[in-house]
Protein backbone atom coordinates (compact mmCIF):
# COMPACT_ATOMS: atom_id res chain seq x y z
CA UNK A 1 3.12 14.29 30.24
CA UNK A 2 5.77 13.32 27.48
CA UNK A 3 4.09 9.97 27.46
CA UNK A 4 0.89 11.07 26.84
CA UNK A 5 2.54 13.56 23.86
CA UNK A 6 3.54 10.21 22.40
CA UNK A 7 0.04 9.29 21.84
CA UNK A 8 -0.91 12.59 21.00
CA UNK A 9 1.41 13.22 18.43
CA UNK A 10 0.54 9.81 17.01
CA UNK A 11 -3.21 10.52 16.98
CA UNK A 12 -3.14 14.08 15.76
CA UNK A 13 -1.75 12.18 12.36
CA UNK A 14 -3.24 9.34 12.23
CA UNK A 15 -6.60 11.81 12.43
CA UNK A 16 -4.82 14.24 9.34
CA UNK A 17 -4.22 10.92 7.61
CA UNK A 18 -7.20 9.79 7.72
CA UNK A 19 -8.65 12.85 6.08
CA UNK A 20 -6.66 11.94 3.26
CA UNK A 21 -6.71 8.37 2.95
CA UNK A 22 -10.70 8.30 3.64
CA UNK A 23 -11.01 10.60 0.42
CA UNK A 24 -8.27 9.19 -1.83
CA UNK A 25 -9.21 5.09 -1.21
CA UNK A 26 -13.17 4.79 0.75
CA UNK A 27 -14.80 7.25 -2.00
CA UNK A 28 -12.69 5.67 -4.65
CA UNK A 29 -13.87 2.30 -3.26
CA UNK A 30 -17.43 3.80 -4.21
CA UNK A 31 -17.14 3.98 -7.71
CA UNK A 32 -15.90 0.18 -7.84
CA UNK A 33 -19.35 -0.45 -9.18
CA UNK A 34 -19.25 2.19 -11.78
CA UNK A 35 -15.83 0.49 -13.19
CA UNK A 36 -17.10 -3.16 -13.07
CA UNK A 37 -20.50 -2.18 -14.89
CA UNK A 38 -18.14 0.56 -17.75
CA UNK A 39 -15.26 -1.82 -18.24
CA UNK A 40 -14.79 -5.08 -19.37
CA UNK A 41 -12.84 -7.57 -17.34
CA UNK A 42 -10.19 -7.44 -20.12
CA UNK A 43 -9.53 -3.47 -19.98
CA UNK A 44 -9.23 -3.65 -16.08
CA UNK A 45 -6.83 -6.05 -16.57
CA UNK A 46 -4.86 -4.37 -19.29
CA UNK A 47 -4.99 -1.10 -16.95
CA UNK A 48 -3.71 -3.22 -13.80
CA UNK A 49 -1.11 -4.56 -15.73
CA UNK A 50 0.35 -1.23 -16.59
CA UNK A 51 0.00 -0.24 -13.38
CA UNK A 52 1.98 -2.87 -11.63
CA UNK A 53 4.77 -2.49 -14.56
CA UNK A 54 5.19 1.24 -13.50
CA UNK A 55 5.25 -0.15 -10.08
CA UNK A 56 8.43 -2.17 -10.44
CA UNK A 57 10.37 0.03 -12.62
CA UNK A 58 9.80 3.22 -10.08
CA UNK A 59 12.09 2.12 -7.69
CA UNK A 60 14.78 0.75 -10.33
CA UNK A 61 14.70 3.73 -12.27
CA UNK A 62 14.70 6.61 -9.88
CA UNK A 63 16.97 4.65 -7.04
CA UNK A 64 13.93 4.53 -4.80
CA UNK A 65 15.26 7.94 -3.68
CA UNK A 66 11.85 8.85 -2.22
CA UNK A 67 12.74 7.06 0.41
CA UNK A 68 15.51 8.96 1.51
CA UNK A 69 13.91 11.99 1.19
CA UNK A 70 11.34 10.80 3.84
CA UNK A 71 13.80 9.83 5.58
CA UNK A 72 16.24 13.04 5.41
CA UNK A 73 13.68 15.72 5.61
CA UNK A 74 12.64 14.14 9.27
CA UNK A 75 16.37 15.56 10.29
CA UNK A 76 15.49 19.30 10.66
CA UNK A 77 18.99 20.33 10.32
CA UNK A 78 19.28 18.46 6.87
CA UNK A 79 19.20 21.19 3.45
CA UNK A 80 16.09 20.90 2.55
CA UNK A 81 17.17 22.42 -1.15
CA UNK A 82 19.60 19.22 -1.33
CA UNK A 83 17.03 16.94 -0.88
CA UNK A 84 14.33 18.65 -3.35
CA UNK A 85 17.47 18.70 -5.82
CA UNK A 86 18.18 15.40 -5.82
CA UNK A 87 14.87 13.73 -5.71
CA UNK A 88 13.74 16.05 -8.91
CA UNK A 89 16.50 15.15 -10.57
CA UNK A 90 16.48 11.58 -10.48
CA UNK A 91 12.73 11.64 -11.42
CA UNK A 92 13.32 13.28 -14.54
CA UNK A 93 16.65 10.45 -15.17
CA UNK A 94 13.79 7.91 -14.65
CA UNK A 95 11.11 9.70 -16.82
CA UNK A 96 13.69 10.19 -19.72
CA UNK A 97 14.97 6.47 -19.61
CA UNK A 98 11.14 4.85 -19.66
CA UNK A 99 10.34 7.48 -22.83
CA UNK A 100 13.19 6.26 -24.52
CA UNK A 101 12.34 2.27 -23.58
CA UNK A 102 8.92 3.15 -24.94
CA UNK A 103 10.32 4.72 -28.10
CA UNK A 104 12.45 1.18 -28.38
CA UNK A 105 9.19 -0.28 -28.29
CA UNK A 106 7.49 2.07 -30.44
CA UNK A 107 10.48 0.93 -33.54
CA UNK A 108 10.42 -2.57 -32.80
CA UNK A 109 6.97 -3.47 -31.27
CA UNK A 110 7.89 -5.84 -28.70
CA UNK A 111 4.40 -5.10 -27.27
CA UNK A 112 1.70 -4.31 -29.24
CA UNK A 113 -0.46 -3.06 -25.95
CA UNK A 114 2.26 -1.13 -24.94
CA UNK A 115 2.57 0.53 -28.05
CA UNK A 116 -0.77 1.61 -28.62
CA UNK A 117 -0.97 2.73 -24.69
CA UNK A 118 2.57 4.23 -24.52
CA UNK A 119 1.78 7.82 -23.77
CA UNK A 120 -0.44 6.91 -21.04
CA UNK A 121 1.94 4.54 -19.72
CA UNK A 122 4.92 7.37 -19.46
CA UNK A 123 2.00 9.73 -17.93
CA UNK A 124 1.46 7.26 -15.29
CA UNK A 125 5.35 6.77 -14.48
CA UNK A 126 6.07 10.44 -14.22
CA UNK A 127 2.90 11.14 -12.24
CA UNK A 128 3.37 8.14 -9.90
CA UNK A 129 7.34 9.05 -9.64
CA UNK A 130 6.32 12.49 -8.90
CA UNK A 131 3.73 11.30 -6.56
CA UNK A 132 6.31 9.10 -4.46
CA UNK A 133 8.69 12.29 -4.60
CA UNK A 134 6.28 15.40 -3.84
CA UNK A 135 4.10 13.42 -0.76
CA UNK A 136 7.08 11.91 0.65
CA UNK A 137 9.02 14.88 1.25
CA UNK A 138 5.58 16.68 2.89
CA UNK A 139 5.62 13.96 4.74
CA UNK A 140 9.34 14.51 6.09
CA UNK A 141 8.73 18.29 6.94
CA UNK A 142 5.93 17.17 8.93
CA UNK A 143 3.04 18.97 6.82
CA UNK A 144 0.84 16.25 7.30
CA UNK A 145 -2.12 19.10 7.05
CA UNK A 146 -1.36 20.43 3.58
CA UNK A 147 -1.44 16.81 2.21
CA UNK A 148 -4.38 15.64 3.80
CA UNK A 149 -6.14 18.97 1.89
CA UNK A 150 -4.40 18.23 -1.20
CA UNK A 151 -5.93 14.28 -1.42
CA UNK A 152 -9.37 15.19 -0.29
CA UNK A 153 -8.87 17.79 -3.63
CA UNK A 154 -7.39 15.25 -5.97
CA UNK A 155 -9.95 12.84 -4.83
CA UNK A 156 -12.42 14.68 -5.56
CA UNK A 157 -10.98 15.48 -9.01
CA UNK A 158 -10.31 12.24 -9.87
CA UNK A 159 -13.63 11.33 -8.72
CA UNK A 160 -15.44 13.87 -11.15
CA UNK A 161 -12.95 12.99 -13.86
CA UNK A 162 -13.73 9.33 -14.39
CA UNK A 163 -17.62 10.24 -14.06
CA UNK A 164 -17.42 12.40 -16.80
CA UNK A 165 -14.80 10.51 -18.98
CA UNK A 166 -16.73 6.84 -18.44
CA UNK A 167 -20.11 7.93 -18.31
CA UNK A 168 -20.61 11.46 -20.13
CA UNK A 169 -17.63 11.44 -22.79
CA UNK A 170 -17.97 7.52 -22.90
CA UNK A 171 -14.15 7.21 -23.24
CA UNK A 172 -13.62 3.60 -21.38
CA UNK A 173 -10.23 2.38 -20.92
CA UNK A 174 -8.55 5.49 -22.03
CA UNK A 175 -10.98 7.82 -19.79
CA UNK A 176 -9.64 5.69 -16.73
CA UNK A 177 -6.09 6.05 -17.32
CA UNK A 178 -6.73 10.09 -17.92
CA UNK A 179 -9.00 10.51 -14.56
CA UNK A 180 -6.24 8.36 -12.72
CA UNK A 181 -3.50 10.54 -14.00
CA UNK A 182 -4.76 13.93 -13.88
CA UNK A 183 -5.76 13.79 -10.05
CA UNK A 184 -2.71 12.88 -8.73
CA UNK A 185 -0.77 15.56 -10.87
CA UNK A 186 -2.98 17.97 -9.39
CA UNK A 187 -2.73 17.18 -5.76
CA UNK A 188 1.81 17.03 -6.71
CA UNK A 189 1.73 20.46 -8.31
CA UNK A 190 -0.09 21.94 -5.49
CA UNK A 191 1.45 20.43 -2.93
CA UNK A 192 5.04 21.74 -4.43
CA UNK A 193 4.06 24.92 -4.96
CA UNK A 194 2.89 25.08 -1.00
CA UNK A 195 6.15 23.60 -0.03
CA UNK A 196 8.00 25.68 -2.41
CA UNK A 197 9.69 22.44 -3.81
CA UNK A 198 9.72 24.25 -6.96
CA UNK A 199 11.43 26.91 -5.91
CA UNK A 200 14.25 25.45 -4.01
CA UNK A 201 15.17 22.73 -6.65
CA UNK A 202 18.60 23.67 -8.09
CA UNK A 203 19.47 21.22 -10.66
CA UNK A 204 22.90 22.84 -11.87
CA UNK A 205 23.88 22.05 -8.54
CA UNK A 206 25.41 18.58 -7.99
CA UNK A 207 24.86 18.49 -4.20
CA UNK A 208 27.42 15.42 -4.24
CA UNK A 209 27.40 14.82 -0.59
CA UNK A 210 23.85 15.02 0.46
CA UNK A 211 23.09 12.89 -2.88
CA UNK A 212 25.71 10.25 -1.77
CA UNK A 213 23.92 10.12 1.93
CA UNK A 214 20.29 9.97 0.11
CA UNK A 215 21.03 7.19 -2.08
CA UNK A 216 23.18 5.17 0.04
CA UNK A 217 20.33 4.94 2.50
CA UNK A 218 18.00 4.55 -0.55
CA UNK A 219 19.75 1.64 -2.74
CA UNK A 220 19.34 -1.24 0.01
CA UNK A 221 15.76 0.00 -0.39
CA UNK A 222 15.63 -0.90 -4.27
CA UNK A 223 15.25 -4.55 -3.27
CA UNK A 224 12.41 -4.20 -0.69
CA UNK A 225 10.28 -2.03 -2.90
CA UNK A 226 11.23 -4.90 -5.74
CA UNK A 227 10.48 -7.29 -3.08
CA UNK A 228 7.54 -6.07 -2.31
CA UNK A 229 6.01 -5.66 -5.76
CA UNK A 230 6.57 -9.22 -6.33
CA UNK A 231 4.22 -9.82 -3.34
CA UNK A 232 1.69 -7.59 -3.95
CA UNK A 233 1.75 -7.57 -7.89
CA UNK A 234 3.67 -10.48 -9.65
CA UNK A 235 0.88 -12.89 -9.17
CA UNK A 236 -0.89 -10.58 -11.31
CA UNK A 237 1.68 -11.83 -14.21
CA UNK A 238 1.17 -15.36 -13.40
CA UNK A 239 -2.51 -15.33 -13.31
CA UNK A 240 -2.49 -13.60 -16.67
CA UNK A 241 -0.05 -16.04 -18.21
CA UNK A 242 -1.98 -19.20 -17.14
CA UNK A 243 -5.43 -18.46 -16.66
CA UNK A 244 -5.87 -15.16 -19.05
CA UNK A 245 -5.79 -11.54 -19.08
CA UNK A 246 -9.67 -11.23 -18.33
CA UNK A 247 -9.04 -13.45 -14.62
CA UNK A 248 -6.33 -10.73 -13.98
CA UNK A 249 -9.44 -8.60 -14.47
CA UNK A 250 -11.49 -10.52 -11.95
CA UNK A 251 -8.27 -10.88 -9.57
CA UNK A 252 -7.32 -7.56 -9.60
CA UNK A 253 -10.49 -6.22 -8.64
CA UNK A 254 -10.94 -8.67 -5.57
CA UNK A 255 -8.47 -6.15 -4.09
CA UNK A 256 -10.97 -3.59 -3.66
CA UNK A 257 -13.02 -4.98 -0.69
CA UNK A 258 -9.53 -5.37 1.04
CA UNK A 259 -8.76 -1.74 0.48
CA UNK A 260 -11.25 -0.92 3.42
CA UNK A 261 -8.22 -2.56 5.89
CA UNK A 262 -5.73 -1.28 3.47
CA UNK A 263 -6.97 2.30 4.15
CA UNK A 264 -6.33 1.31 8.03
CA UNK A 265 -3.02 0.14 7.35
CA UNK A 266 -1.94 3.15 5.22
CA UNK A 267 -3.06 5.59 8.03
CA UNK A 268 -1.48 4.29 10.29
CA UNK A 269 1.59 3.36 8.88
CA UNK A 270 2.13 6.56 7.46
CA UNK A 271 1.81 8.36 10.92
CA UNK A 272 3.66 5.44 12.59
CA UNK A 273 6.88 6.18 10.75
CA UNK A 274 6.69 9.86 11.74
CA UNK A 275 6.50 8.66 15.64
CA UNK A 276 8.87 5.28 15.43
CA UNK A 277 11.88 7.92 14.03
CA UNK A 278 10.77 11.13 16.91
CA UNK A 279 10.26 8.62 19.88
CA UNK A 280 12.44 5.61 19.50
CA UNK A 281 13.27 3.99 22.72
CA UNK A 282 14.98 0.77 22.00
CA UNK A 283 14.21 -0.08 25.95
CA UNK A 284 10.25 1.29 25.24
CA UNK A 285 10.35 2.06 28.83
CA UNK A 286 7.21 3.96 28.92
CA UNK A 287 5.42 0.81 27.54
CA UNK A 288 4.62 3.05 24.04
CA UNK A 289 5.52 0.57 21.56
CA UNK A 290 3.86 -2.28 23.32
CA UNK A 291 0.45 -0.53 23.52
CA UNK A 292 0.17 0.77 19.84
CA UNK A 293 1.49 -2.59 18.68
CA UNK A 294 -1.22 -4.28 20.66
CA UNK A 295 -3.72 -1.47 19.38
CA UNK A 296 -3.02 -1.44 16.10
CA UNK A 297 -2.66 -5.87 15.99
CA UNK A 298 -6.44 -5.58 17.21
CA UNK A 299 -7.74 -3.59 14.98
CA UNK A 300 -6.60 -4.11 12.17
CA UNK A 301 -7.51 -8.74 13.27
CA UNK A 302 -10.72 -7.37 14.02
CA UNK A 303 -11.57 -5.24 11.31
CA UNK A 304 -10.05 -7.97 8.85
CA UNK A 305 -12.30 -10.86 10.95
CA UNK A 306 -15.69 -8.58 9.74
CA UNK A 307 -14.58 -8.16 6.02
CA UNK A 308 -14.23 -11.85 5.84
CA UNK A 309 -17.70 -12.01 7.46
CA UNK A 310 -19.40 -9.27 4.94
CA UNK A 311 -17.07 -10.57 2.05
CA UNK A 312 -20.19 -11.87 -0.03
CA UNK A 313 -22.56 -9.32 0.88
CA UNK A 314 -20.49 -6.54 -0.71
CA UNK A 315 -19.35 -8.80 -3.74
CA UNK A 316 -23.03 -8.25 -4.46
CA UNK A 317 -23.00 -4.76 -4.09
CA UNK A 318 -19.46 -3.83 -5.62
CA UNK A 319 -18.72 -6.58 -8.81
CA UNK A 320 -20.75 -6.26 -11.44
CA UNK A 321 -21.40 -8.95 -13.87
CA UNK A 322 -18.54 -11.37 -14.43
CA UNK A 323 -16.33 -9.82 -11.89
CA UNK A 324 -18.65 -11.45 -8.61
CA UNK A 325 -16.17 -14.45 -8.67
CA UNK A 326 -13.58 -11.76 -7.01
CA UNK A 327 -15.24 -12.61 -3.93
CA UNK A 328 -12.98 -16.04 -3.66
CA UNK A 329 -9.86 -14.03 -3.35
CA UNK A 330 -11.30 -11.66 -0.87
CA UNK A 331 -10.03 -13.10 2.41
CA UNK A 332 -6.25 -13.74 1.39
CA UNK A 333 -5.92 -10.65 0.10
CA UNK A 334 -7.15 -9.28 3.35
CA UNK A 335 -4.98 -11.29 5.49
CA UNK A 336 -2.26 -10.30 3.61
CA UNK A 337 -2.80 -6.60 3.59
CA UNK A 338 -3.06 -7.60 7.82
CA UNK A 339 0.45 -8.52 7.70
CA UNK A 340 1.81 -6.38 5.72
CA UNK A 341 0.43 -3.83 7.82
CA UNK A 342 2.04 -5.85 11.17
CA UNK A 343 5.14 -6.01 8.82
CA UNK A 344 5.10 -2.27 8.32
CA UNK A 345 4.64 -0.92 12.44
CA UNK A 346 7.89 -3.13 12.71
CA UNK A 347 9.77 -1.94 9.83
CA UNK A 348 9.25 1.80 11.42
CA UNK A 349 11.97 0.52 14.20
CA UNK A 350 14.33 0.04 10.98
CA UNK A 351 13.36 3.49 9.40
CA UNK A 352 13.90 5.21 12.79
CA UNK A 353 18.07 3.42 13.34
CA UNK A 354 18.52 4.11 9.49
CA UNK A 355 18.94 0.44 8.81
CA UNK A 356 17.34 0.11 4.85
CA UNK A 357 19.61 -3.03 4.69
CA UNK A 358 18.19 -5.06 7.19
CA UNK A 359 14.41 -3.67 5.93
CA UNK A 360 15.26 -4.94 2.24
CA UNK A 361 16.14 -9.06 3.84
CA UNK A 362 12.53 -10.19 5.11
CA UNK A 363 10.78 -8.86 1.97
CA UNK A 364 13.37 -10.54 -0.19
CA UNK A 365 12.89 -13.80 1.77
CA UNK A 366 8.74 -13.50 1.49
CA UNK A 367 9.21 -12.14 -2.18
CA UNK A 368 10.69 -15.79 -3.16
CA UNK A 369 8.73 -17.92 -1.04
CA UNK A 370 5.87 -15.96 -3.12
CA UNK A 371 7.03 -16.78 -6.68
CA UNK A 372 7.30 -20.41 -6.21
CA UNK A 373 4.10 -20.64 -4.15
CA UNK A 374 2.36 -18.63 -7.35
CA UNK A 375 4.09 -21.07 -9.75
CA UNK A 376 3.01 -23.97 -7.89
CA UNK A 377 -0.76 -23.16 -6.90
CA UNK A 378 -1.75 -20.93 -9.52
CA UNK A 379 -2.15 -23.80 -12.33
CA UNK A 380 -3.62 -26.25 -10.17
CA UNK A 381 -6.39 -23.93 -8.51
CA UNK A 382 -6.77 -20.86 -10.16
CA UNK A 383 -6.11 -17.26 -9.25
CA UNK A 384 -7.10 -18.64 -5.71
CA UNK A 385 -3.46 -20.44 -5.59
CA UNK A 386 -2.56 -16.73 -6.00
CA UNK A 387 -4.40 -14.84 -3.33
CA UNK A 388 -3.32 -17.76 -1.25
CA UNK A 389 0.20 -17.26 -2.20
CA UNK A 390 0.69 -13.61 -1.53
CA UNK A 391 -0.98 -14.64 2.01
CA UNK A 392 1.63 -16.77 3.05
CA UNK A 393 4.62 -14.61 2.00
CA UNK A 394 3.04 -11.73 3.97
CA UNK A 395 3.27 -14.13 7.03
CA UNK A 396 6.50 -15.17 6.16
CA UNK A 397 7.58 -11.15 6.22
CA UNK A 398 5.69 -10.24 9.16
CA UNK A 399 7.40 -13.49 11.16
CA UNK A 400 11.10 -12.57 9.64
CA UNK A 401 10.84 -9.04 10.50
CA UNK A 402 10.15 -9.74 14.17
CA UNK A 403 12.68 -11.73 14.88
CA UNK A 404 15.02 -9.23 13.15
CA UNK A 405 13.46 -6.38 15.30
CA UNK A 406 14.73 -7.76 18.53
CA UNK A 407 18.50 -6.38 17.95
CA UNK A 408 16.66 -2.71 18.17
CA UNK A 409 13.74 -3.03 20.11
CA UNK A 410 12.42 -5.14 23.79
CA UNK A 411 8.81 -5.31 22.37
CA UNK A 412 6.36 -6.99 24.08
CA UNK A 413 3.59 -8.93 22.10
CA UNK A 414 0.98 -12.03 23.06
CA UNK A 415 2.84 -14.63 20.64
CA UNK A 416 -0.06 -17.30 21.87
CA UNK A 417 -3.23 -15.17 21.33
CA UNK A 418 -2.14 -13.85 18.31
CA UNK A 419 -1.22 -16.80 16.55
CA UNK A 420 -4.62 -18.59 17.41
CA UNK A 421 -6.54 -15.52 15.97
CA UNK A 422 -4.82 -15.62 13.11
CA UNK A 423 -5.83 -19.29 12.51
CA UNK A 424 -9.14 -18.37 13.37
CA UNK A 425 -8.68 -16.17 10.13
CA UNK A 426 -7.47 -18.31 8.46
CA UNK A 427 -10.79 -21.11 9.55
CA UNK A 428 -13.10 -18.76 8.69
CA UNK A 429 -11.43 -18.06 5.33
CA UNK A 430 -11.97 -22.13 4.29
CA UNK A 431 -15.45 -21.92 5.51
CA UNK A 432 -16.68 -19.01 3.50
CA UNK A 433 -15.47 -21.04 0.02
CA UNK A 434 -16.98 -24.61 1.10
CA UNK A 435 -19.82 -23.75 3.18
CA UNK A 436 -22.88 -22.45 0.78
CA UNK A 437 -25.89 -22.47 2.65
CA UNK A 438 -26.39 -18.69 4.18
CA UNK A 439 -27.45 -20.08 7.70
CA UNK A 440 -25.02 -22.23 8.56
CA UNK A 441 -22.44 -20.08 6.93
CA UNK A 442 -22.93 -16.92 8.95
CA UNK A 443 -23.58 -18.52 12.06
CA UNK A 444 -20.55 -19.56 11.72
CA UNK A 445 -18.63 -16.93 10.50
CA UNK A 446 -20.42 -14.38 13.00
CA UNK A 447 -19.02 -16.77 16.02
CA UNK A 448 -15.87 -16.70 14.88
CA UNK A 449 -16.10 -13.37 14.81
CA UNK A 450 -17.18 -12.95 18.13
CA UNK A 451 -14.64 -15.09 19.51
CA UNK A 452 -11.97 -12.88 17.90
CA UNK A 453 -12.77 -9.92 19.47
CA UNK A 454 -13.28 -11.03 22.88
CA UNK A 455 -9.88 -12.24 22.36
CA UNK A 456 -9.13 -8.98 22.20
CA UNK A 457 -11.29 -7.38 24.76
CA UNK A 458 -8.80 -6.02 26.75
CA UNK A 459 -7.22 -4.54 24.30
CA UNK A 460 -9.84 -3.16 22.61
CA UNK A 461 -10.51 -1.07 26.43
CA UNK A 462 -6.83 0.05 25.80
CA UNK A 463 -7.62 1.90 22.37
CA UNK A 464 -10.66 2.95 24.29
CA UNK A 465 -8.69 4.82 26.96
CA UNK A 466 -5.68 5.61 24.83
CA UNK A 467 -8.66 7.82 22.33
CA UNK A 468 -10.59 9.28 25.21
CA UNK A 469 -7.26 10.41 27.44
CA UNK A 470 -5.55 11.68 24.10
């Protein structure tokens, strides 16, 4: 009976999650069209660039302490006030030090984008700093309900906002970064003002001891979310530096048709911390950890297998105009966002000991590997050297990360099938960008496909069992 809770548990958020992550990422996927047809190549760049700035400087500025209060708010003894406290605090430490870098910036004019953008790019700090803090912590206290409401809400406001700012008020780049701001700040304020975060932040109180325990577990973490952004968002600066600011356009888009196995990923990963920290058995005697590993590694090869498959078919659908090149970056984005998400089930087992050091070394080691791959293929083929880049670190993370694992966990995976599915991935991949002829290309593609999955037959009867037992 405790066994089957396990699963339980785990399904009852995965199924919350998935409430929130099918309205905040499949609907946005949706309106991929509307962007590619509204704005040019060269303002979807300009807006991804910003966006993967704030990305880097988040967990530098405010200590990555979101982290720990994920982390902390799990322990139901912890102060709850404390952790509030503390996270609030060092969000507004982060928000005043970027408004005075963009003042700097404003006198000098270092960067003339940045200065004419640089109230929208402190709007998107605070709101994405506020939108690490706020969800993080609801995650902690286990409300997974409230934020699944909230997302499905700020979804749909976001939604409604860039309709009317893009296509009504005609507003372009500016009514993107608006719509994108203003829908997450919703779904934060609401979601503090159910969890009375508001209320039980005391910021004349230092709180020295349960800051010192928040950030020490926190700091390590600085270099994995670093780490991290370098593989999912410094080839963005290399592509823009050798092949333009309008190819970051194209490349940056390509990500959307991965997002449909990134929404996979983020579900379950989410939920997956929550049940790695409440049921960790470093012996998994009751077999748990093998079975969602092998659940989750099949669906997630599977699902990624098809989008290679359908890659070109929803290119046609999804880029507009100049951006139906993304298509060529497609499948190594995919395959990355497979590993990461293999990467991610394992790093729960270093959430759940409290180990943020050991987290930070694999996604160091795959953040390198990822620079000098971008340097090196990115001016010979493109923003393909890229895609094929951040690929290849993600392996390297995923491979690091399981050997590390073994201190903490016995867990049982098929090393053999796995690997030859993932060069099967990797085949079909090549054959999509030399093979042209439809025919020949799907019949190909589709067999590979097939092959994959009865591969994974038996495990695929496993989720079966495990969904209709829950």
């Amino acid at each position: 009976m405790e066994k089957q809770s396990k699963y339980k548990y785990l399904a009852k958020n995965i199924g919350l999650l998935t409430l929130s992550n099918f309205a905040t990422k499949l609907l946005s996927f949706f309106l991929v069209p509307l962007y590619t047809s509204i704005l040019t190549t060269a303002d979807y760049g300009t807006y991804d660039l910003f966006n993967t700035t704030v990305g880097v400087l988040l967990p530098i500025l405010t200590l990555n302490v979101q982290e720990g209060m994920l982390r902390f708010a799990m322990d139901k003894d912890y102060d709850k006030e404390a952790i509030v406290t503390v996270g609030f605090r060092y969000l507004l430490i982060g928000s005043a030090i970027t408004a005075i870098g963009l003042g700097v910036n404003g006198i000098f004019g270092f960067s003339s984008m940045l200065k004419t953008y640089s109230i929208f790019f402190f709007l998107m700090f605070f709101v994405q700093a506020l939108g690490g803090i706020v969800p993080f912590y609801i995650r902690g206290i286990d409300r997974i309900g409230d934020l699944s409401i909230s997302s499905v809400a700020a979804s749909a406001v976001t939604i409604g906002c860039n309709i009317l700012f893009l296509v009504g008020f005609k507003w372009g780049l500016i009514g993107y970064f608006l719509a994108n701001i203003i829908g997450p700040f919703f779904q934060c304020v609401w979601l503090a003002a159910r969890a009375h975060m508001f209320r039980d932040t005391h910021l004349t109180r230092k709180y020295q001891k349960e800051s010192k325990e928040l950030l020490s577990y926190s700091r390590p973490l600085i270099a994995n979310s670093i780490a991290w952004w370098v593989n999912n968002a410094s080839d963005r600066y290399v592509v823009t530096f050798f092949c333009g600011v309008a190819a970051n356009g194209v490349y940056s888009v390509a990500s959307k048709i991965p997002s449909i196995l990134n929404v996979f990923q983020t579900i379950f990963n989410q939920a997956w911390a929550l049940s790695a920290v409440k049921d960790y058995d470093p012996e998994d005697k009751s077999g748990f950890f093998a079975n969602t590993y092998r659940a989750y590694n099949c669906m997630m090869t599977i699902v990624c297998s098809a989008i290679i498959v359908a890659d070109k078919i929803l290119a046609k659908f999804l880029y507009a105009n100049d951006f139906y090149a993304a298509w060529r970056y497609v499948p190594w984005l995919t395959m990355a966002i497979l590993f990461g998400a293999m990467s991610g089930y394992i790093g729960g087992f270093f959430t759940a000991v409290k180990d943020s050091t050991v987290y930070a070394t694999s996604t160091v080691v795959g953040a390198v590997t990822n620079i000098i791959l971008n340097i090196i293929l990115t001016p010979m083929i493109g923003a393909l050297g890229a895609a094929i880049a951040t690929a290849v670190c993600y392996v390297e993370v995923y491979v690091v990360r399981l050997i590390q694992s073994r201190k903490y966990i016995k867990l049982r995976v098929n090393f053999i099938r796995d690997s030859i599915s993932y060069i099967l991935l990797v085949i079909q991949s090549v054959i999509l960008l030399f093979v042209d002829a439809a025919i020949p290309l799907y019949g190909i593609l589709i067999g590979l496909f097939v092959v994959i999955f009865i591969m994974y037959i038996k495990d695929i009867g496993l989720v079966v069992r495990k969904v209709l037992h829950r």
